[in-house]
N, C-alpha and C. Protein backbone atom coordinates (compact mmCIF):
# COMPACT_ATOMS: atom_id res chain seq x y z
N UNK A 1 89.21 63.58 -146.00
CA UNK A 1 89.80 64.76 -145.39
C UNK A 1 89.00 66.01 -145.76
N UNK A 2 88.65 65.70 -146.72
CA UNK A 2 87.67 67.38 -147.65
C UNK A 2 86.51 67.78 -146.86
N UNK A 3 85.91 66.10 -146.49
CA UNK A 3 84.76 65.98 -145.72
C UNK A 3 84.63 66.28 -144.56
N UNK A 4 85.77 66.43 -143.49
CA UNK A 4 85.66 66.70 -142.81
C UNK A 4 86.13 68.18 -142.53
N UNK A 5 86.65 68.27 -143.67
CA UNK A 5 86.81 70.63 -143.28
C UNK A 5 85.36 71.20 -143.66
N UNK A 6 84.68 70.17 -144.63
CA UNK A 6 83.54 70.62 -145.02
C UNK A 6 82.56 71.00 -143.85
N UNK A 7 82.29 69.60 -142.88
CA UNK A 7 81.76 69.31 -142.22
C UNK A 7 81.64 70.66 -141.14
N UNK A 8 83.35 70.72 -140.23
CA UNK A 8 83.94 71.60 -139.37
C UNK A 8 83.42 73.11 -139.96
N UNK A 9 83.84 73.02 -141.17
CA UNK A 9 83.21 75.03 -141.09
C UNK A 9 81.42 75.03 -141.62
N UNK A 10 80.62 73.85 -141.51
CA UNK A 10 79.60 73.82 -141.33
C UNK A 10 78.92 74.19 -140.06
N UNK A 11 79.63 73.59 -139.03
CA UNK A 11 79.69 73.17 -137.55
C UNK A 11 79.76 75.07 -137.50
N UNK A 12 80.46 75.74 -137.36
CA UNK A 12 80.79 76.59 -137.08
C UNK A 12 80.21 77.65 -137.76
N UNK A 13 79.91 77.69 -138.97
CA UNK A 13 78.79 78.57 -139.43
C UNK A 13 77.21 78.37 -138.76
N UNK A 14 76.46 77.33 -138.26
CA UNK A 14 75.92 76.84 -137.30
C UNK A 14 75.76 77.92 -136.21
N UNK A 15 77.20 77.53 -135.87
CA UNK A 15 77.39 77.75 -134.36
C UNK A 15 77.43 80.02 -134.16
N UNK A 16 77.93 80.40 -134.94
CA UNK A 16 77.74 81.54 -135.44
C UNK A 16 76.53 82.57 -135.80
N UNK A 17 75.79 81.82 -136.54
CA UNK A 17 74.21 81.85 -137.32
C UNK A 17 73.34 81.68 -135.87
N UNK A 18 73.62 80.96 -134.98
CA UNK A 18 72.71 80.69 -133.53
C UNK A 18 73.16 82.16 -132.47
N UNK A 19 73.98 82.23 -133.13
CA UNK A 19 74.17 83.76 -131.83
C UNK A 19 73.42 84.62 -132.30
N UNK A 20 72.35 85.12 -132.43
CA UNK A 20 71.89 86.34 -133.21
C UNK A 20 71.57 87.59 -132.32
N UNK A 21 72.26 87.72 -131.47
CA UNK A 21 72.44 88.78 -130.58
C UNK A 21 72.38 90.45 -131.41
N UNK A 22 71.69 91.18 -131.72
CA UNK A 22 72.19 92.74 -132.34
C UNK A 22 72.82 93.27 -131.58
N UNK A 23 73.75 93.73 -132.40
CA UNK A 23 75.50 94.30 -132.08
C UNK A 23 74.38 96.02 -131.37
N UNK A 24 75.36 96.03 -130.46
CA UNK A 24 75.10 96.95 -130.01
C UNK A 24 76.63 97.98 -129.04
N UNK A 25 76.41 99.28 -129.08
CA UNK A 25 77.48 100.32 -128.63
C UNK A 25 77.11 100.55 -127.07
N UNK A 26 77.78 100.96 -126.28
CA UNK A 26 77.69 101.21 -125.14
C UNK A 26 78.00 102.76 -125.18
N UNK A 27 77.31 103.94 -124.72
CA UNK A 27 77.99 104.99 -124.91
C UNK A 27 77.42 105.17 -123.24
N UNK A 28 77.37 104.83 -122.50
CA UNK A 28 77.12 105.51 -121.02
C UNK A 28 78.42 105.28 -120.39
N UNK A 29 78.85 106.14 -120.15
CA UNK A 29 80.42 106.08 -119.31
C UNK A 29 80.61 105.29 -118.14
N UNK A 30 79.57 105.31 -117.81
CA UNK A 30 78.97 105.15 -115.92
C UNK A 30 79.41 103.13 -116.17
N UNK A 31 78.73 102.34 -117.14
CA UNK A 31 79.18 101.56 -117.47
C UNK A 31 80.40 101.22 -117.96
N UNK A 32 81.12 101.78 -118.01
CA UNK A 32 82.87 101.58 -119.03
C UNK A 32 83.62 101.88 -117.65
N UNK A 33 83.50 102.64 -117.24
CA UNK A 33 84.44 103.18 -115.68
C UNK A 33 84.30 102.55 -114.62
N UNK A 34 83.27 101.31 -114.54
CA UNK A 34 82.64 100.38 -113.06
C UNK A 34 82.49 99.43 -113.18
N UNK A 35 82.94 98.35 -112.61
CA UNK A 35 82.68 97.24 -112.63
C UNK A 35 81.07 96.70 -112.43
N UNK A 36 80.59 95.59 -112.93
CA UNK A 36 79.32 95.11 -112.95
C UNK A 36 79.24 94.91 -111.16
N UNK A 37 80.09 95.02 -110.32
CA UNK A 37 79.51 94.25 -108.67
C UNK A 37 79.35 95.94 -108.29
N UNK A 38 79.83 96.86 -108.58
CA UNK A 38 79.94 98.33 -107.82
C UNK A 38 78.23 99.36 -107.92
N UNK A 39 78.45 99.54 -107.00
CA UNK A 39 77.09 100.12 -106.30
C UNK A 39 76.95 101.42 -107.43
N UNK A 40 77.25 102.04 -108.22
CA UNK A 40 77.11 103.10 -108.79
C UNK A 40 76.65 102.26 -110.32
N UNK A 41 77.45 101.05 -110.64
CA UNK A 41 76.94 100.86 -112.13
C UNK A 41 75.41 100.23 -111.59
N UNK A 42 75.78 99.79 -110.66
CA UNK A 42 74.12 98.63 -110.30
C UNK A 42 72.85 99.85 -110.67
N UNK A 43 73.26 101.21 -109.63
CA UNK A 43 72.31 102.80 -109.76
C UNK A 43 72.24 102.74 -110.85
N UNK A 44 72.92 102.91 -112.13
CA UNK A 44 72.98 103.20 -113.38
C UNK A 44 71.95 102.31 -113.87
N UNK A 45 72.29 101.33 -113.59
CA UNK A 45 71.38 100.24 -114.71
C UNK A 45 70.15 99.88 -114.10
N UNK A 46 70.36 100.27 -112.92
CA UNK A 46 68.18 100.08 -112.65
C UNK A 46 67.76 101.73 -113.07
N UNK A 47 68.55 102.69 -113.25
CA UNK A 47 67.95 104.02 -113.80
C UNK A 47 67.53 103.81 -114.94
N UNK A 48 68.38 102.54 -115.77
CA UNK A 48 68.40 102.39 -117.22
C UNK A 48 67.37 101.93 -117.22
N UNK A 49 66.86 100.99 -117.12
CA UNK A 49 66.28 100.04 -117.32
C UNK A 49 64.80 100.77 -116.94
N UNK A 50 64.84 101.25 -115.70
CA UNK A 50 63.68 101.97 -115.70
C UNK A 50 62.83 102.93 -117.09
N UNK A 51 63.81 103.08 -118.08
CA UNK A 51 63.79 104.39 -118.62
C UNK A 51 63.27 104.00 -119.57
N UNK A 52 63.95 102.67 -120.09
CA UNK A 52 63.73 101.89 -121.10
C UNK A 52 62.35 101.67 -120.82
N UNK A 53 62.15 100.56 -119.71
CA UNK A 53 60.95 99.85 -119.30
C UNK A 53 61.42 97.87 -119.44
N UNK A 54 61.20 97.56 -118.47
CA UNK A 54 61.89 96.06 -118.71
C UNK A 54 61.28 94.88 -119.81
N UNK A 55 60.01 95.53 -120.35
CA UNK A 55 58.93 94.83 -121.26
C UNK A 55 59.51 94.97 -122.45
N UNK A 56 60.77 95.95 -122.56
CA UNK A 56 61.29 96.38 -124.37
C UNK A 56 62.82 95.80 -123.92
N UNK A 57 63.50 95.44 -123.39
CA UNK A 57 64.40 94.78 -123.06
C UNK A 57 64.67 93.29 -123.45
N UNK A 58 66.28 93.18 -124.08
CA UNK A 58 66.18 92.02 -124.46
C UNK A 58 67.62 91.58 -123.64
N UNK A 59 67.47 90.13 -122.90
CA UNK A 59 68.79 89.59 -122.19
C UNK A 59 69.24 87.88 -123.04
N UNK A 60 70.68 88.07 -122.99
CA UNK A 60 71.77 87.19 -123.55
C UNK A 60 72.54 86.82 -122.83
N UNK A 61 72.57 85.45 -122.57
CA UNK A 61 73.57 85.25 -121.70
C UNK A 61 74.94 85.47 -121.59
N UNK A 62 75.81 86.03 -121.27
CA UNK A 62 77.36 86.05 -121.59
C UNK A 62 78.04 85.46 -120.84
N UNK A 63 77.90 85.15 -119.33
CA UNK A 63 78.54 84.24 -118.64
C UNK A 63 78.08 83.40 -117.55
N UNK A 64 78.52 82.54 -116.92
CA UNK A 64 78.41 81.98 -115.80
C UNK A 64 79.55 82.21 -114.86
N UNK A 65 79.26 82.59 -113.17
CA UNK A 65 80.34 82.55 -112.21
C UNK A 65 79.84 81.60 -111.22
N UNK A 66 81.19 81.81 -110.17
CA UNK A 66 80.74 81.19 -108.57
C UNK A 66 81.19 82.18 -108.03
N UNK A 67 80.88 82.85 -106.62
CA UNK A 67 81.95 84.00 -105.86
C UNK A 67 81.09 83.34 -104.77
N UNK A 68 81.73 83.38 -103.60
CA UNK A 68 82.13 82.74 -102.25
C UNK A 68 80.93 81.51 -102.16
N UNK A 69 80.81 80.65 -102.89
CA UNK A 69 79.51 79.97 -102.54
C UNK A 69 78.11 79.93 -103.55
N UNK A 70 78.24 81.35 -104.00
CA UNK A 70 77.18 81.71 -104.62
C UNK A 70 77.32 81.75 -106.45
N UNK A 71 76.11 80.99 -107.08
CA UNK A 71 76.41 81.07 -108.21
C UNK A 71 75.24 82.45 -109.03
N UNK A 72 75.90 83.06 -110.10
CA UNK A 72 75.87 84.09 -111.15
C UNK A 72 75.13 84.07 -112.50
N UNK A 73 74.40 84.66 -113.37
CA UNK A 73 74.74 84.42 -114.60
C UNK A 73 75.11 86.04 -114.83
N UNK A 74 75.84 86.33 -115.68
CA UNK A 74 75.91 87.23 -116.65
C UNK A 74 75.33 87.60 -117.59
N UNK A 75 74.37 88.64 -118.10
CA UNK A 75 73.47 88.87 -118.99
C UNK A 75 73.97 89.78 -119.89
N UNK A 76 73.79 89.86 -121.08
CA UNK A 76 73.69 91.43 -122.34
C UNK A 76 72.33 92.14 -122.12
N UNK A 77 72.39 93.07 -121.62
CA UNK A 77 70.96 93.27 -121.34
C UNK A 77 70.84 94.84 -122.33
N UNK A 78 69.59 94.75 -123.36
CA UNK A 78 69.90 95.61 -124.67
C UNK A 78 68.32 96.51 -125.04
N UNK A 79 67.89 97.68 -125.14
CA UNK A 79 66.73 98.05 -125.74
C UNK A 79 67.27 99.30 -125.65
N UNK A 80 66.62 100.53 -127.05
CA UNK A 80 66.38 101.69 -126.73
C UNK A 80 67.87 102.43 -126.15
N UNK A 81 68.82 102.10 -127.00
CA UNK A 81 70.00 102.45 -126.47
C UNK A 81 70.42 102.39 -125.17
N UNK A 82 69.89 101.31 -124.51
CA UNK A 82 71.05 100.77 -123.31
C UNK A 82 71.86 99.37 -124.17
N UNK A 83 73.02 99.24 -123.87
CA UNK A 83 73.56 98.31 -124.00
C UNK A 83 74.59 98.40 -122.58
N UNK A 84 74.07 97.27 -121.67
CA UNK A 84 74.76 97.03 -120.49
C UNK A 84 75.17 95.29 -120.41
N UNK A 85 75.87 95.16 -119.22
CA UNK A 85 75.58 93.66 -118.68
C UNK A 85 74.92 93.84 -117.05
N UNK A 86 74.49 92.89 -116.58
CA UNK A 86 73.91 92.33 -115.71
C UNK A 86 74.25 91.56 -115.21
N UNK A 87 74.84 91.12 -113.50
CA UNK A 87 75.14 90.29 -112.92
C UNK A 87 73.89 89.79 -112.07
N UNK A 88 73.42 88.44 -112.55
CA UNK A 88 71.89 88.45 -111.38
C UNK A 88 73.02 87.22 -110.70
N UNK A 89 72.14 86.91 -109.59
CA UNK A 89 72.27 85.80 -108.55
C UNK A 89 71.49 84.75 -108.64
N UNK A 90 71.83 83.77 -108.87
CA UNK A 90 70.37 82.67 -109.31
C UNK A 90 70.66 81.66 -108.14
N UNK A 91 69.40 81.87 -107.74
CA UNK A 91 69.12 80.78 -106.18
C UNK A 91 68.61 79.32 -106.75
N UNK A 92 67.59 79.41 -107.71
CA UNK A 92 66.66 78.67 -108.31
C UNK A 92 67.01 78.27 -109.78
N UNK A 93 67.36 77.22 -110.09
CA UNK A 93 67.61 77.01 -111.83
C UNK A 93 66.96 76.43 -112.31
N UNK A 94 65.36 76.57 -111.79
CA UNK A 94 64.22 75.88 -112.99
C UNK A 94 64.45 76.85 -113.91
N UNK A 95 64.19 75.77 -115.11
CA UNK A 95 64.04 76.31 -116.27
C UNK A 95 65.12 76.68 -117.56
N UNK A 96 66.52 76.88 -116.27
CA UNK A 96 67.48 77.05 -117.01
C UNK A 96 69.12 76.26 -116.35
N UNK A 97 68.71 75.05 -116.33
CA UNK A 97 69.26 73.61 -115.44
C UNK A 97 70.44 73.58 -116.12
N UNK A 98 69.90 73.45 -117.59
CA UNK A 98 71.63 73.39 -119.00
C UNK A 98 72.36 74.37 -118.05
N UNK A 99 72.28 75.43 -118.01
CA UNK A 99 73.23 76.74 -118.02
C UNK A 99 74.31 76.13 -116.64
N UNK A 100 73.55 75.79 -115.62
CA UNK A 100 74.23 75.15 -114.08
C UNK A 100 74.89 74.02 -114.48
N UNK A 101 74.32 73.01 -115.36
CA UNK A 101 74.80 71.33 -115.66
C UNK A 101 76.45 71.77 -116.68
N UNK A 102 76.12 72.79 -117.34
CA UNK A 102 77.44 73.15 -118.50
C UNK A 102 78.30 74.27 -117.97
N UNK A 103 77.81 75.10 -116.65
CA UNK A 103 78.65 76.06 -116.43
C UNK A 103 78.41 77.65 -117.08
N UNK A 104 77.56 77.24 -118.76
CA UNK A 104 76.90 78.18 -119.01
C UNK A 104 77.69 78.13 -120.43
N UNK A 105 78.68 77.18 -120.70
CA UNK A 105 79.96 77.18 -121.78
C UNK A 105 79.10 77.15 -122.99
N UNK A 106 78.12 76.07 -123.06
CA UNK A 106 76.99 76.32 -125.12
C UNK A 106 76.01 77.12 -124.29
N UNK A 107 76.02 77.89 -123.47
CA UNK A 107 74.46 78.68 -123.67
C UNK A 107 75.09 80.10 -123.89
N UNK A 108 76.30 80.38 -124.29
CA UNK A 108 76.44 81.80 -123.80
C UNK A 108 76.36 82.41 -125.42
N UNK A 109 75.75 83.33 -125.09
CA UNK A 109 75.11 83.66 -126.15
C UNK A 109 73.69 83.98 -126.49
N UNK A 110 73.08 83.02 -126.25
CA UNK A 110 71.53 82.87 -126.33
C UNK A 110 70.82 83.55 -125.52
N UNK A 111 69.15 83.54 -126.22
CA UNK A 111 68.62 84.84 -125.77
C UNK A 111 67.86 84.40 -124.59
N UNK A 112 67.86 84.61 -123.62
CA UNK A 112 66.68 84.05 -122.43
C UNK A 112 65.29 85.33 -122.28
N UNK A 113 64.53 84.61 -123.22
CA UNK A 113 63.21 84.95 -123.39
C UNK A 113 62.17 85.27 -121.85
N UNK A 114 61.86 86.20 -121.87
CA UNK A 114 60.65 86.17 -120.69
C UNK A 114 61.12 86.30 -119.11
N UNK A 115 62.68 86.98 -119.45
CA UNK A 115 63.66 86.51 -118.26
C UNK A 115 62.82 87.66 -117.10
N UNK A 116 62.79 87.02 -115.73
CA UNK A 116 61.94 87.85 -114.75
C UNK A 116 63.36 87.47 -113.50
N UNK A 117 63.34 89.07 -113.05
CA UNK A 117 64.29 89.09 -111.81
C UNK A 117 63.91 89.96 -111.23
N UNK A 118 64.13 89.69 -109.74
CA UNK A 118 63.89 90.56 -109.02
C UNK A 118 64.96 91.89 -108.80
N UNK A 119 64.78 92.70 -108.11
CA UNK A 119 65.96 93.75 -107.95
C UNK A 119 65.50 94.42 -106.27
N UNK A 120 66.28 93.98 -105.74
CA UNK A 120 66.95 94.36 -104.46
C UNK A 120 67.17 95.24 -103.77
N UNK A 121 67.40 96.58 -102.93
CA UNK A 121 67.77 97.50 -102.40
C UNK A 121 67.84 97.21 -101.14
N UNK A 122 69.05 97.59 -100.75
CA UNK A 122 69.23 97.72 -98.67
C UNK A 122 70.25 98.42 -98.67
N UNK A 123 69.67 100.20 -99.07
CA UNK A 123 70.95 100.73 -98.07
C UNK A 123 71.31 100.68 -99.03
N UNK A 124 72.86 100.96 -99.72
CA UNK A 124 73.54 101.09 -100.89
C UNK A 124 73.38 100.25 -101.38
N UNK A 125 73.24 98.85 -101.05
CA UNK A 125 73.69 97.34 -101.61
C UNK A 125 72.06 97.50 -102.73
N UNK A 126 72.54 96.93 -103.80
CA UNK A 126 71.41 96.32 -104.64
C UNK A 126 72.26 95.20 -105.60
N UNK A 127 70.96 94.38 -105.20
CA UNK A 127 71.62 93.07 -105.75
C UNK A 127 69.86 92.45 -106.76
N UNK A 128 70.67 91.58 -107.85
CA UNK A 128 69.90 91.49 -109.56
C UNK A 128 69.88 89.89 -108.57
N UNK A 129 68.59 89.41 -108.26
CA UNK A 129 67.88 87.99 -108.13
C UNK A 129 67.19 87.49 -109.26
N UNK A 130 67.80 86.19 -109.94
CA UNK A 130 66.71 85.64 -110.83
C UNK A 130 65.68 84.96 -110.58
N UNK A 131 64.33 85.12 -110.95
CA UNK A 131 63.58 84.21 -110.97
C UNK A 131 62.68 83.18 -111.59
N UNK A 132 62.98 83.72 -113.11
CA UNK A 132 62.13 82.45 -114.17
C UNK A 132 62.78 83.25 -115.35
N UNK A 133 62.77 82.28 -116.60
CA UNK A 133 62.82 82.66 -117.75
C UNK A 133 61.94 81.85 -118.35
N UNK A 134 61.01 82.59 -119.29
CA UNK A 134 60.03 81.59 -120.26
C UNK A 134 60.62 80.70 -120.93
N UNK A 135 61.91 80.77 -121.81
CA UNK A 135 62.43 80.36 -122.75
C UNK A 135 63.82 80.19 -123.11
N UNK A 136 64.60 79.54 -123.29
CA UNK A 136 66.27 80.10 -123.69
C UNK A 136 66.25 79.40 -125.85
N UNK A 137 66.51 80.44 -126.08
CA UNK A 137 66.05 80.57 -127.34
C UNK A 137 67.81 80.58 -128.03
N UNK A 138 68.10 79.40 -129.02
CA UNK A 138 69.45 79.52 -129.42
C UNK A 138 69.56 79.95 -131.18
């Protein structure tokens, strides 16, 4: 019985120790007041990101969706005092197959290294396309 609480908060210190995400604050309002699909946070965060530069940027996965057909990931996307999320659209899942095969349930968290997306404009609409990640790093 010892052995196995031993075991369990091993498992879980593990599992803890693999997130190494840096904690980060959000102080842009524009993000706290808008949802990740609304045309004003999307403005915000390609302003951000611009500002930053996407080469000092670091992305984490936080979720997986579906909305009408179409599947999502959710990103932490962090440098230089942005701390935002990111909704991309992933057409293509080379490279990151786990995340589609599990839903995204053990990857969330982890850092996707080398992550390259496209970004969109038509008219108000801008929409976050993925297209490769070098690495998913746990």
């Amino acid at each position: 019985m010892k052995t196995k609480s031993i075991i369990a908060s091993f498992i879980v210190l593990v599992f803890f120790s693999s997130c190494d995400r840096p904690d980060c604050q959000n102080t842009n309002s524009i993000f706290d007041l808008n949802g990740l699909e609304t045309t004003v946070y999307k403005q915000e965060l390609v302003k951000e990101m611009d500002r930053v530069g996407k080469e000092n940027l670091t992305y984490w996965l936080s979720d997986y969706t579906e909305q009408n057909g179409q599947e999502f990931i959710t990103v932490n996307i962090q440098g230089d005092g942005l701390c935002a999320k990111g909704l991309l659209q992933v057409n293509d899942w080379t490279n990151i197959e786990g995340i589609k095969k599990t839903k995204g349930v053990s990857y969330i968290g982890t850092e996707l290294r080398g992550l390259i997306f496209d970004i969109f404009t038509s008219g108000e609409s801008i929409d976050f396309i993925y297209k490769s990640t070098e690495s998913i790093v746990d």
